[in-house]
Protein backbone atom coordinates (compact mmCIF):
# COMPACT_ATOMS: atom_id res chain seq x y z
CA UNK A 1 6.79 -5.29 -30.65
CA UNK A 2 5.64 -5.72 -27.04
CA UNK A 3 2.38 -3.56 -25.64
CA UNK A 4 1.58 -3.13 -22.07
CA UNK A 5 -1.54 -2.28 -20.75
CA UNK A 6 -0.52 0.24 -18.16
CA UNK A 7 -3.42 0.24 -15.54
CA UNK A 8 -2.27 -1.51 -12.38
CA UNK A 9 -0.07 0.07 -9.32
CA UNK A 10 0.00 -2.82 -7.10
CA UNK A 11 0.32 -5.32 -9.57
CA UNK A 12 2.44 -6.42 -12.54
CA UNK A 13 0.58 -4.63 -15.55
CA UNK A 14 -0.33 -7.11 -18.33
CA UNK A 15 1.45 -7.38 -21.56
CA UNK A 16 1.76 -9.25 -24.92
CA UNK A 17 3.55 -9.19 -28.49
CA UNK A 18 2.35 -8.39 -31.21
CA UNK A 19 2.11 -10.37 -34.53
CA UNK A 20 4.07 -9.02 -37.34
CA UNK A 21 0.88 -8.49 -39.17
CA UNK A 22 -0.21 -6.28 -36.55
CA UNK A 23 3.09 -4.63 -35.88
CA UNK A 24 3.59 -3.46 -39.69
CA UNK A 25 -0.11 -2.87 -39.38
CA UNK A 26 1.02 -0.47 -36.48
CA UNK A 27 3.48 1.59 -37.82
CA UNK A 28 1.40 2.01 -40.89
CA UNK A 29 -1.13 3.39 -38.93
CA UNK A 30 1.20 6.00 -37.44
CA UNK A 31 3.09 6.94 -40.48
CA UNK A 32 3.13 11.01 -40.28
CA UNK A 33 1.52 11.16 -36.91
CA UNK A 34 3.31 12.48 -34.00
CA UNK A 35 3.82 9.94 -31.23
CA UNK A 36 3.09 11.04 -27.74
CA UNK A 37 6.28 10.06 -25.63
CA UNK A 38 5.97 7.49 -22.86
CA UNK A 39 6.30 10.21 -20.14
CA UNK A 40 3.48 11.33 -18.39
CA UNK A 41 2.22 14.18 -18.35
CA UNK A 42 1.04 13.59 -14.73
CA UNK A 43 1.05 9.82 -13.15
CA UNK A 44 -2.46 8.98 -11.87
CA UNK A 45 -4.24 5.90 -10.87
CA UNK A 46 -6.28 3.92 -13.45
CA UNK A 47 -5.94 3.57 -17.03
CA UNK A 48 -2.62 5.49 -18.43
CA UNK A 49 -2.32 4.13 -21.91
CA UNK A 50 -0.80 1.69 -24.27
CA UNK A 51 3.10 1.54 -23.73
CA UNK A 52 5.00 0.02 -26.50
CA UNK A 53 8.53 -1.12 -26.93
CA UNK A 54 10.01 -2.16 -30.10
CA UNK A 55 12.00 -5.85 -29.61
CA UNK A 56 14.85 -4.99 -32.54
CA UNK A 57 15.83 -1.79 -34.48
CA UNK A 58 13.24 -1.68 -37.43
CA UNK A 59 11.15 0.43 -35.69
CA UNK A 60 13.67 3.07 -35.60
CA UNK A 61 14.30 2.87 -39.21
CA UNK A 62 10.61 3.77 -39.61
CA UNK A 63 10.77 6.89 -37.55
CA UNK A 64 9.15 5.33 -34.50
CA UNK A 65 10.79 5.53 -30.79
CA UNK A 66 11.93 2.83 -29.20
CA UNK A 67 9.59 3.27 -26.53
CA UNK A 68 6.27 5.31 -26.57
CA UNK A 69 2.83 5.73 -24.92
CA UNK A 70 -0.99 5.86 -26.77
CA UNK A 71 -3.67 6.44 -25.53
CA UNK A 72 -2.31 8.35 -22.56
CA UNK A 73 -5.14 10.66 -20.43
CA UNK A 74 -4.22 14.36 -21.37
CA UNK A 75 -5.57 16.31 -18.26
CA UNK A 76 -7.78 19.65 -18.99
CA UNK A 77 -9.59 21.92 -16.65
CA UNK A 78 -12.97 22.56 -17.50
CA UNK A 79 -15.20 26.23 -17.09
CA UNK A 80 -16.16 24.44 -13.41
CA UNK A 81 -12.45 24.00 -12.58
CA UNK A 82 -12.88 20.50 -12.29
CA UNK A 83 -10.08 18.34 -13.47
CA UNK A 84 -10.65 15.52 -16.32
CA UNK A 85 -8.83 13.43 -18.85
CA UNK A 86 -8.97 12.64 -22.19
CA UNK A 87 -6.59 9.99 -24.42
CA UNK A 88 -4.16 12.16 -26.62
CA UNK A 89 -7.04 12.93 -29.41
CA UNK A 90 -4.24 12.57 -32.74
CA UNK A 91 -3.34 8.27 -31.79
CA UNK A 92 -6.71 7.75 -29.93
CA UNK A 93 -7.96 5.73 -32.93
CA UNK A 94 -4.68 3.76 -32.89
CA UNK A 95 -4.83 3.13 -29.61
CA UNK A 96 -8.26 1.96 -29.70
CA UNK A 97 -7.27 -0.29 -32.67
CA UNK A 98 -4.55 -1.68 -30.38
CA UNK A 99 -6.22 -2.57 -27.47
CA UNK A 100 -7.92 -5.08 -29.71
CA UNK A 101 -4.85 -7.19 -30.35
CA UNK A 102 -5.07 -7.93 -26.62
CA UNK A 103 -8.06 -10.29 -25.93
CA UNK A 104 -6.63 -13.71 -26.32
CA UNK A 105 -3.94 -12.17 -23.53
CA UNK A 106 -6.40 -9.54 -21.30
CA UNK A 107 -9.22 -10.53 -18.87
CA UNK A 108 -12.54 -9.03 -20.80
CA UNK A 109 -13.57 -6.87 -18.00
CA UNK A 110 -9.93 -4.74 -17.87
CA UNK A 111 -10.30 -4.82 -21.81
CA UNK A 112 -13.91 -3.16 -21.56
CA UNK A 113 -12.22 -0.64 -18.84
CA UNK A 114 -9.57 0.10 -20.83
CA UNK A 115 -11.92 0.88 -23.74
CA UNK A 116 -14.16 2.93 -22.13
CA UNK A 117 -11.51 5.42 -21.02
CA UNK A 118 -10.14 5.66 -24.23
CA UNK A 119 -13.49 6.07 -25.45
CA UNK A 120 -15.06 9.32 -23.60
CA UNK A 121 -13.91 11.56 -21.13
CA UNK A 122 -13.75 10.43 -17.46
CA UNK A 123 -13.59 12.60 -14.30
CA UNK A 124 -10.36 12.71 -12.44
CA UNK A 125 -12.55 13.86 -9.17
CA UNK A 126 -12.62 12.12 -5.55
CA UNK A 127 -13.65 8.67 -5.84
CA UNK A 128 -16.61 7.04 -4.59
CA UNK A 129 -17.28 7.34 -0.45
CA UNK A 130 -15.71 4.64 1.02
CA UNK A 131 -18.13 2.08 3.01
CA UNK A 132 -19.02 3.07 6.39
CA UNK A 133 -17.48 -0.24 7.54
CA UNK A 134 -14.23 0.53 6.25
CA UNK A 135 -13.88 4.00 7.05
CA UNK A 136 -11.04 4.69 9.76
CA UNK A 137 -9.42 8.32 10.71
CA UNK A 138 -6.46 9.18 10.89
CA UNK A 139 -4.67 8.16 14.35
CA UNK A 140 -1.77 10.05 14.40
CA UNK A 141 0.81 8.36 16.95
CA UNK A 142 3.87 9.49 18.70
CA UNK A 143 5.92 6.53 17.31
CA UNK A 144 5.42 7.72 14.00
CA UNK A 145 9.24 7.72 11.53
CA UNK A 146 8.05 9.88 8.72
CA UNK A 147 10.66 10.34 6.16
CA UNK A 148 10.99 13.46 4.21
CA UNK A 149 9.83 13.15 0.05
CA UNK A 150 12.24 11.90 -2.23
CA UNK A 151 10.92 11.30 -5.38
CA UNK A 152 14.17 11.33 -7.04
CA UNK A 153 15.28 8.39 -5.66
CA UNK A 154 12.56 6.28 -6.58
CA UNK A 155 12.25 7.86 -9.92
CA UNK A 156 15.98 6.85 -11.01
CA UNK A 157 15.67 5.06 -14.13
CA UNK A 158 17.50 2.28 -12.51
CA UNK A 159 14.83 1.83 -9.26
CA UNK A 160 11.80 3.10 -11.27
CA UNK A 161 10.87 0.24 -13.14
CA UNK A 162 11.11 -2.54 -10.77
CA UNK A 163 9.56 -1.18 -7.88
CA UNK A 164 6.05 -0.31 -7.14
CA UNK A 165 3.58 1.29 -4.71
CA UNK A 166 4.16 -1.27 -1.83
CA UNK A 167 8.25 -0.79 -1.94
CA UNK A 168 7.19 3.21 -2.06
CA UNK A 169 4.61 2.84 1.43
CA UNK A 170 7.26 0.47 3.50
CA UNK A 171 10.36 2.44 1.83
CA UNK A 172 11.87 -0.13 1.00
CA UNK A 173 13.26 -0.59 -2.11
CA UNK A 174 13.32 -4.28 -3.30
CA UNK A 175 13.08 -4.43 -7.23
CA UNK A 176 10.84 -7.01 -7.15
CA UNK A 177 7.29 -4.88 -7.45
CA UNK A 178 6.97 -6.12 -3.88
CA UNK A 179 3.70 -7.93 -3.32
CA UNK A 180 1.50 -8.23 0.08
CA UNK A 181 2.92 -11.58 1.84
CA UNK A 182 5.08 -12.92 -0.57
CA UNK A 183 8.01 -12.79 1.79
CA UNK A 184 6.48 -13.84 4.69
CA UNK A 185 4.94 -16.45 1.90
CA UNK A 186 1.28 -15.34 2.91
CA UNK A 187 0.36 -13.47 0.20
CA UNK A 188 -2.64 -12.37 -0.67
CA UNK A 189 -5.29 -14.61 -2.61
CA UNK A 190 -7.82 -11.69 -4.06
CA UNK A 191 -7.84 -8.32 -4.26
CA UNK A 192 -9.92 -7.50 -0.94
CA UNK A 193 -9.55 -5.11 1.91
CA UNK A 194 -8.81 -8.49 4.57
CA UNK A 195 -6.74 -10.16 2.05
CA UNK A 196 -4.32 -7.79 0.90
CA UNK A 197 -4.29 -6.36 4.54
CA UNK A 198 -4.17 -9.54 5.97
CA UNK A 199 -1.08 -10.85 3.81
CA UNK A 200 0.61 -7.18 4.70
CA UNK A 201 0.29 -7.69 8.79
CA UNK A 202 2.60 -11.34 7.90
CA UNK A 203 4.99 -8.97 6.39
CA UNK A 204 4.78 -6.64 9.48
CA UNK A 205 2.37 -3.69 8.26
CA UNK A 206 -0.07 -3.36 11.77
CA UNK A 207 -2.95 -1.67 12.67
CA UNK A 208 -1.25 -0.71 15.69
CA UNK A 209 1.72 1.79 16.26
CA UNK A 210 4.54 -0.54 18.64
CA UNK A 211 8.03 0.23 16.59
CA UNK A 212 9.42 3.78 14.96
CA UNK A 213 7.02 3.09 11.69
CA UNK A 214 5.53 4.85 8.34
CA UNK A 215 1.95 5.73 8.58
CA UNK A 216 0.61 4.28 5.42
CA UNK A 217 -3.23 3.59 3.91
CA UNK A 218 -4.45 0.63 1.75
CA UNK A 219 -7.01 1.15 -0.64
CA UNK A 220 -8.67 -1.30 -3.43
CA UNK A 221 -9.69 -1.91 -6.78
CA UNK A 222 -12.57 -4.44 -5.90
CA UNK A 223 -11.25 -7.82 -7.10
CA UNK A 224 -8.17 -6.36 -9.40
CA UNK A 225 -5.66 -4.51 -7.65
CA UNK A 226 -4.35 -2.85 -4.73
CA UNK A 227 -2.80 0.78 -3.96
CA UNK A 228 -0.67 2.02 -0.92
CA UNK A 229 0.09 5.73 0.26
CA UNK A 230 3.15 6.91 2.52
CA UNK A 231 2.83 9.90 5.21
CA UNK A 232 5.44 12.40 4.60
CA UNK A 233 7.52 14.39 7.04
CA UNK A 234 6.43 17.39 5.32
CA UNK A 235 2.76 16.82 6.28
CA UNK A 236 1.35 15.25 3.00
CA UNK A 237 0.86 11.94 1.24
CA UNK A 238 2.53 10.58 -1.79
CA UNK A 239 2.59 7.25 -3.54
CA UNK A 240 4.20 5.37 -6.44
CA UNK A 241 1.76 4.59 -9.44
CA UNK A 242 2.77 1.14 -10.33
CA UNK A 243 5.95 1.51 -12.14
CA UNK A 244 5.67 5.09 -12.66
CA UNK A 245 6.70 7.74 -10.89
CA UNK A 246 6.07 9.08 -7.48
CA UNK A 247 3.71 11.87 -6.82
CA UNK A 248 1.80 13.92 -3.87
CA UNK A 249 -1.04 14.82 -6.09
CA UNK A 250 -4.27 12.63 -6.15
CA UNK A 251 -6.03 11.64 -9.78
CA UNK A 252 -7.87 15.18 -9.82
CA UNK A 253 -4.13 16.67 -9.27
CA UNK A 254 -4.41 17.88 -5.89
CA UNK A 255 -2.20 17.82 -3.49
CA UNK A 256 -2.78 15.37 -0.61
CA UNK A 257 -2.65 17.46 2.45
CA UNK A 258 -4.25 18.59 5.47
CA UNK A 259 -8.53 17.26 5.55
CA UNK A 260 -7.79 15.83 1.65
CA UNK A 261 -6.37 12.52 2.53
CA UNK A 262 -6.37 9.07 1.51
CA UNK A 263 -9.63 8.36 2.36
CA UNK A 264 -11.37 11.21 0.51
CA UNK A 265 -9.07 12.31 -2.65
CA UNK A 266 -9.78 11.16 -6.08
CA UNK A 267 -8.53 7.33 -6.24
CA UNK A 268 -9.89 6.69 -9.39
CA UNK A 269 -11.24 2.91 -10.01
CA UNK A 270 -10.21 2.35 -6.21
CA UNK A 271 -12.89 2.98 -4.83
CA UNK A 272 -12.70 1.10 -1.23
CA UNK A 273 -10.66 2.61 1.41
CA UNK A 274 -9.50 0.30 3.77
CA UNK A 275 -7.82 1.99 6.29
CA UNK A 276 -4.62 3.17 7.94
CA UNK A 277 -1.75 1.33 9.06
CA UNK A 278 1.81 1.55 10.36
CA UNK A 279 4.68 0.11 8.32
CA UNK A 280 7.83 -0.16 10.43
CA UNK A 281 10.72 1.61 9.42
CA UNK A 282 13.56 -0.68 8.18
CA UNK A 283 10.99 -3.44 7.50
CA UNK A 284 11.86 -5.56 4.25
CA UNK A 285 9.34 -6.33 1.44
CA UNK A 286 9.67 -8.45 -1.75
C-alpha cells in the first residue's frame, strides 16, 4: 500500500509504501470501521489527510477501497459561527498511527504539522496579517482577460490529478503540476516570496499589466510551499488545492469576493501574502 501525505498545493505531496507488516497491521486496525472516502468534503489549504491506495487487489478482498482518505478535516460551525475542522473522529487514531510509518520518508517539521492537526481542532479563520512589506492592493487594469469559472474542467478525473494550483492561476493546463521556472529553467530554489516570484516573472507572470493577462496572487508557506489564486470573470477568486479540486471558497469556506480577497481570507499555514500579478493569457507553464 502507498500513503500520501496530502498537505501541499504548489508542490508534489510526499509519499511512501508501506511494509507489509504495517499494511496487514492497517487493515487490522480498520476491520469493522467505516472508511471515510477520499473525497472531500470541502478542499482547503493545509493538512487534508492520509490518502491511501492499495498496489494489488487484497485490499479489496478485505473490504477496504481501493482508494481512501484518514484523517481528513470534517468542517463544523461552532455557537460563534466561526468555521473549524476536526480529523474524521471514528479513523483519527488510525490515522495518527499512520503518520508514524512516515519518518524515515517525511521532513520532521511537516510530520509534527501533520500531527498536530490531527491531534486538536484548528481554526479554519483568515490567516495571519500579511507583512506590511509585502502587502500590495489590488490594481485592477484595463488589460485584464478574466475567464469565466470552470471547475469542471479542471476537476475531470483525467486533468485533476496532474495539474496543480500554478496550471489553475496561468490556465494552462500542462499535467505536469507545473512548477515556478521550470520551463524557462529558472525555477525557484526556496519557498520565498522573491524566489517563487522571481522564477514565475522567467516564465512570464509580471508585476505589470502589458498583454491581455489573468490577474493572479502568490502567497507562501514560509520555506515549504507555494499557493496561487486566479481572478474570475464573475468577480471572485478561485484556486486549485494541489491536486484537488478547484474552489472559490477560502479555508474558513467563504467565498472570495468583493473586500475578502487574497490578501485577507483564511490561507491557512500560508501565511505571507506576496502580492498580485498578471499572468498572460495563452502563456505556457510546465
Amino acid at each position: 500500500m502507498r500513503v500520501t501525505l496530502d498537505v501541499f498545493s504548489g508542490r508534489p505531496n510526499p509519499s511512501w509504501d508501506l511494509s507489509s507488516w504495517h499494511a496487514r497491521e492497517l487493515q487490522a486496525r480498520l476491520s469493522e470501521k467505516r472508511v471515510p472516502p477520499v473525497h472531500l468534503e470541502r478542499p482547503m489549504l493545509g493538512f487534508r489527510g492520509l490518502i491511501v491506495t492499495a498496489q494489488h487487489d487484497e485490499a479489496g478482498r478485505r473490504g477496504l477501497p481501493v482508494t481512501f482518505r484518514l484523517g481528513a478535516p470534517v468542517s463544523a460551525q461552532t455557537t460563534a459561527g466561526a468555521m473549524t475542522a476536526s480529523a474524521e473522529p471514528e479513523t483519527r487514531p488510525v490515522a495518527q498511527w499512520l503518520l508514524r510509518s512516515a519518518a524515515p520518508w517525511v521532513h520532521p517539521l511537516l510530520l509534527a504539522y501533520a500531527a498536530t492537526q490531527l491531534q486538536a481542532r484548528s481554526s479554519l479563520g483568515p490567516a495571519s496579517a500579511p507583512e506590511a512589506a509585502l502587502r500590495a492592493g489590488p490594481k485592477i487594469t484595463a488589460c485584464l482577460q478574466s475567464s469565466p469559472y470552470n471547475p469542471e474542467f479542471w476537476d475531470d478525473p483525467g486533468v485533476q490529478p496532474f495539474n496543480n494550483c500554478y496550471n489553475f492561476a496561468t490556465n494552462f493546463r500542462s499535467d505536469t503540476t507545473a512548477q515556478p521556472g521550470r520551463l524557462s529553467g529558472a525555477q525557484y530554489s526556496d519557498f520565498s516570496c522573491w524566489n517563487v516570484g522571481m522564477a514565475a516573472s522567467f516564465d512570464g507572470v509580471g508585476t505589470a499589466c502589458q498583454f491581455p493577462s489573468n490577474f493572479v496572487a502568490l502567497v507562501i508557506w514560509p520555506g515549504v510551499d507555494f499557493h496561487w489564486y486566479r481572478l474570475q470573470a464573475e468577480g471572485f477568486w478561485a484556486h486549485k488545492i494541489g491536486h484537488g479540486q478547484v474552489t472559490n471558497l477560502d479555508s474558513g469556506g467563504q467565498v472570495i469576493q468583493g473586500d475578502w480577497t487574497p490578501e485577507n481570507c483564511g490561507r491557512g499555514p500560508y501565511t505571507l501574502f506576496c502580492g498580485y500579478r498578471y499572468a498572460p493569457a495563452g502563456m505556457r507553464v510546465m
